[in-house]
Protein backbone atom coordinates (compact mmCIF):
# COMPACT_ATOMS: atom_id res chain seq x y z
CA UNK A 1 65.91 96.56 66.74
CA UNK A 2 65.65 98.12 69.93
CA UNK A 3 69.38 96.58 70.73
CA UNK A 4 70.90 98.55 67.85
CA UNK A 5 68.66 101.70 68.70
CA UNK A 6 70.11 101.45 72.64
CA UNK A 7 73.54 100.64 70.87
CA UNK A 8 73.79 103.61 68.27
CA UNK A 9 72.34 106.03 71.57
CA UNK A 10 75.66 104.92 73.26
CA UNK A 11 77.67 105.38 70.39
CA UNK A 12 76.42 108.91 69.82
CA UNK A 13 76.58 109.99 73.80
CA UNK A 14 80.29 109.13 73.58
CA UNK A 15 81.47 111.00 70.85
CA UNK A 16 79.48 113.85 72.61
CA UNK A 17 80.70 113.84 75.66
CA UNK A 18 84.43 113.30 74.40
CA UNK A 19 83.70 116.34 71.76
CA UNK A 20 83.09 118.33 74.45
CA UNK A 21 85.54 120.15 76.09
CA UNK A 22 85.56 120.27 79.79
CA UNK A 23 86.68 123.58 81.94
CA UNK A 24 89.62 123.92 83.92
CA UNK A 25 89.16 122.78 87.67
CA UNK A 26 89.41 125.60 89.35
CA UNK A 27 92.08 126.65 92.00
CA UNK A 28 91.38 125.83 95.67
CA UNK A 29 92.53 128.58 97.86
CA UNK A 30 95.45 127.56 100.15
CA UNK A 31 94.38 126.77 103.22
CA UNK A 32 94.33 129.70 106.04
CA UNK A 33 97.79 129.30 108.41
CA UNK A 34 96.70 128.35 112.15
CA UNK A 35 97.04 131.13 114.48
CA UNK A 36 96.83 131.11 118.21
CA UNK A 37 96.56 133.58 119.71
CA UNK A 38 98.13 133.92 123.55
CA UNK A 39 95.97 134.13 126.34
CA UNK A 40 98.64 133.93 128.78
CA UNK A 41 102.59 135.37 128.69
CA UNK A 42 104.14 132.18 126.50
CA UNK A 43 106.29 129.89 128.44
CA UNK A 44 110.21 130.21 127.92
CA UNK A 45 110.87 127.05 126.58
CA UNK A 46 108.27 125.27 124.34
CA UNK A 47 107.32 121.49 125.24
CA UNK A 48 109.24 119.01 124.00
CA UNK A 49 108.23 116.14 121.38
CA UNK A 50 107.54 112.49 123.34
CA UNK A 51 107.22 114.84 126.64
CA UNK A 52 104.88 113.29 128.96
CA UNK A 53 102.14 116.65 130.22
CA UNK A 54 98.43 116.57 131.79
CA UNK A 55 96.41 118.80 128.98
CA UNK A 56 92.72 119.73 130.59
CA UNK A 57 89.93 118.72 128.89
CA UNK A 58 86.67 119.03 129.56
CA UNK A 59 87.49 120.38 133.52
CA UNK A 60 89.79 117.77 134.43
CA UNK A 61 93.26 116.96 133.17
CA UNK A 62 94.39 114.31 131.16
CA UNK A 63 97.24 112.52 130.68
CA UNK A 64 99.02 113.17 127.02
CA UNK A 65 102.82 112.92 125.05
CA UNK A 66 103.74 115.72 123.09
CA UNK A 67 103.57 115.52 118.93
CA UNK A 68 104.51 118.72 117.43
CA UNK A 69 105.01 122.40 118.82
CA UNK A 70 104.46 125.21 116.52
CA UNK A 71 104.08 128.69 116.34
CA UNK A 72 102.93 128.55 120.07
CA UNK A 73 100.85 125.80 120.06
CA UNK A 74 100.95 121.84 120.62
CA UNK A 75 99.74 118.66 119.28
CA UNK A 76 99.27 116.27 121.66
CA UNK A 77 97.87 112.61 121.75
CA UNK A 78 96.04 111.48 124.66
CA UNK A 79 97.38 108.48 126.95
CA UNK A 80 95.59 105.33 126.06
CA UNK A 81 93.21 106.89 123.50
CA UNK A 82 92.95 106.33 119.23
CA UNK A 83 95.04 109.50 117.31
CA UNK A 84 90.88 110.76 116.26
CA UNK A 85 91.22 112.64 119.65
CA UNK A 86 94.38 113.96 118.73
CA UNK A 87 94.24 117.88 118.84
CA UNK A 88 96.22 121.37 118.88
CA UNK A 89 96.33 122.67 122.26
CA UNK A 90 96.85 126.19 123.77
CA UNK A 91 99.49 126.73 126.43
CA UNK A 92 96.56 127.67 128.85
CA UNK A 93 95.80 123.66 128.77
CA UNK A 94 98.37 121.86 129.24
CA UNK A 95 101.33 121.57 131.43
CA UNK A 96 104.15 119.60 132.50
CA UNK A 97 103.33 116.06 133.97
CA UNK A 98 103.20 115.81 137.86
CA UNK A 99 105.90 113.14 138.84
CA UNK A 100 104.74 109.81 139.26
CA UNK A 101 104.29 109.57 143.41
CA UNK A 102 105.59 106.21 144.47
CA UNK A 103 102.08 103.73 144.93
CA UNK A 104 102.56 100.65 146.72
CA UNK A 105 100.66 97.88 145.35
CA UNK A 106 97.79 96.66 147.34
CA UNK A 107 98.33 92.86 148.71
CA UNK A 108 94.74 92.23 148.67
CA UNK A 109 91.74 94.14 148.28
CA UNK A 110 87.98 93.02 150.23
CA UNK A 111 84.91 93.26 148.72
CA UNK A 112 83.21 96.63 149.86
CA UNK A 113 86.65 98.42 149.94
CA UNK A 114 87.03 101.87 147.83
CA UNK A 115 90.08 101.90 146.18
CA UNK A 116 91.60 104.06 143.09
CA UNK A 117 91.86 102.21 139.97
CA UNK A 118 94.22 102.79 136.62
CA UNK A 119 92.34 103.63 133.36
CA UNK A 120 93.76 104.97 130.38
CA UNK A 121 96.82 107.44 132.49
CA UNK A 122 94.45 108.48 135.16
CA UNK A 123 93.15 107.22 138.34
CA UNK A 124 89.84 106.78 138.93
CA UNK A 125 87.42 106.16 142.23
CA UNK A 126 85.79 102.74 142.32
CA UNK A 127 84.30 99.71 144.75
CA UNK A 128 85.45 96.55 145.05
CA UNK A 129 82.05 94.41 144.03
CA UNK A 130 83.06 90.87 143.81
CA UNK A 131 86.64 88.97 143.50
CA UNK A 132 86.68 85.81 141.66
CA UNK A 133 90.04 84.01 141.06
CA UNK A 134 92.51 86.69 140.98
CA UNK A 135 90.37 89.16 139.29
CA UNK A 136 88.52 91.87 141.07
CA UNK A 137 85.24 93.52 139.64
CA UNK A 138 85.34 96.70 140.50
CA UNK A 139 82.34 99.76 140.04
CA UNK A 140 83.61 103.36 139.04
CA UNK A 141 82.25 105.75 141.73
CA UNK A 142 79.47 107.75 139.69
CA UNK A 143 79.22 105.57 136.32
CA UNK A 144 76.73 103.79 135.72
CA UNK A 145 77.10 99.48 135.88
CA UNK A 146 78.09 99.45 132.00
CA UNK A 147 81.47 100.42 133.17
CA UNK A 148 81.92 98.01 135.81
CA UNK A 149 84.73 96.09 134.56
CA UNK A 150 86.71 93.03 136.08
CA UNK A 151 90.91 94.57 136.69
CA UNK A 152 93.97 92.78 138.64
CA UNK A 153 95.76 94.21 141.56
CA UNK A 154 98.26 96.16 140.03
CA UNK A 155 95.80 98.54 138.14
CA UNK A 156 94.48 99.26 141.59
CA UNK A 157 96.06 101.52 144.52
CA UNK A 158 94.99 102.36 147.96
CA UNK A 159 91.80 105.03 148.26
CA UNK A 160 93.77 108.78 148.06
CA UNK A 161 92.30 110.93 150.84
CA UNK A 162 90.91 113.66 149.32
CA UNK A 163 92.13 117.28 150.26
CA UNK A 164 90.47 119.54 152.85
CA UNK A 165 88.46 122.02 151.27
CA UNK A 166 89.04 125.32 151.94
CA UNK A 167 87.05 127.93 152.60
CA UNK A 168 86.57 130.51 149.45
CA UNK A 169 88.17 134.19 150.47
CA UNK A 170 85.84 136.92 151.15
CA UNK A 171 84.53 139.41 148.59
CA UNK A 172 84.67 143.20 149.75
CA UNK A 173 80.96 144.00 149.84
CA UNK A 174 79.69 140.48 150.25
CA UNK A 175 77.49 140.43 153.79
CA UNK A 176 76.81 136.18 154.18
């Protein structure tokens, strides 16, 4: 009884809800056109697709290949990184790649030696911990030990020297 009571309730929502007649979805507006606006006189010629450029991000500049260029703007992908980080990049962050400056490989590193190493396009400060067979485990300068990783000699280059710093200009009306 209570099979053909359930069954007849089916019956009976069906023919209601296909009786009924459902609204129109309703239009979706098109979607706003991007618009950058310059913050700095627009270069002459526009970045080219595949180009190799350094776009900053968050204070320091990053290796990247140009996507797309349009209306003043330019999708990049970042070196070494998933297309998620992928983004649409004033010209006031990003700029042509600096020419690769001949490194000569290192013959042999020593445990205790600072040396740059390769990660993902840039070069990074690190410490030569411990060399096991080939392999050299090397800490980034400033990370913490979860990014310790083990790398080979040709992702690592001779310690840059770092520049002189300069001292700042005066400001008129500044007494030190």
């Amino acid at each position: 009884m209570l099979r053909r009571l359930l069954i007849a309730l089916g019956v009976s929502l069906v023919a209601v809800t296909a009786g009924a007649e459902s609204k129109p979805a309703k239009p979706r507006r098109p979607a706003p056109a991007l618009v950058a606006k310059p913050t700095r006189p627009v270069l002459a010629v526009a970045p080219r697709v595949s180009r190799a450029v350094e776009v900053l991000w968050g204070g320091q500049w990053w290796a990247a290949e140009v996507l797309e260029t349009r209306s003043g703007i330019t999708r990049i992908h970042y070196t070494g990184w998933g297309s998620e980080w992928d983004e649409w990049v004033g010209p006031e962050r990003i700029r042509a790649a600096a020419p690769a400056a001949p490194v000569a490989p290192l013959a042999s590193a020593r445990v205790g030696q600072r040396v740059d190493v390769e990660w993902h396009g840039s070069w990074w400060p690190a410490e030569v911990v411990t060399i096991k067979n080939g392999f050299y485990k090397i800490h980034y300068t400033g990370w913490g030990p979860e990014w310790d990783e083990w790398v080979e000699l040709p992702r690592m280059r001779a310690r840059t020297v770092p520049r002189a710093k300069t001292t700042p200009p005066e400001i008129a009306g500044q007494t030190s």
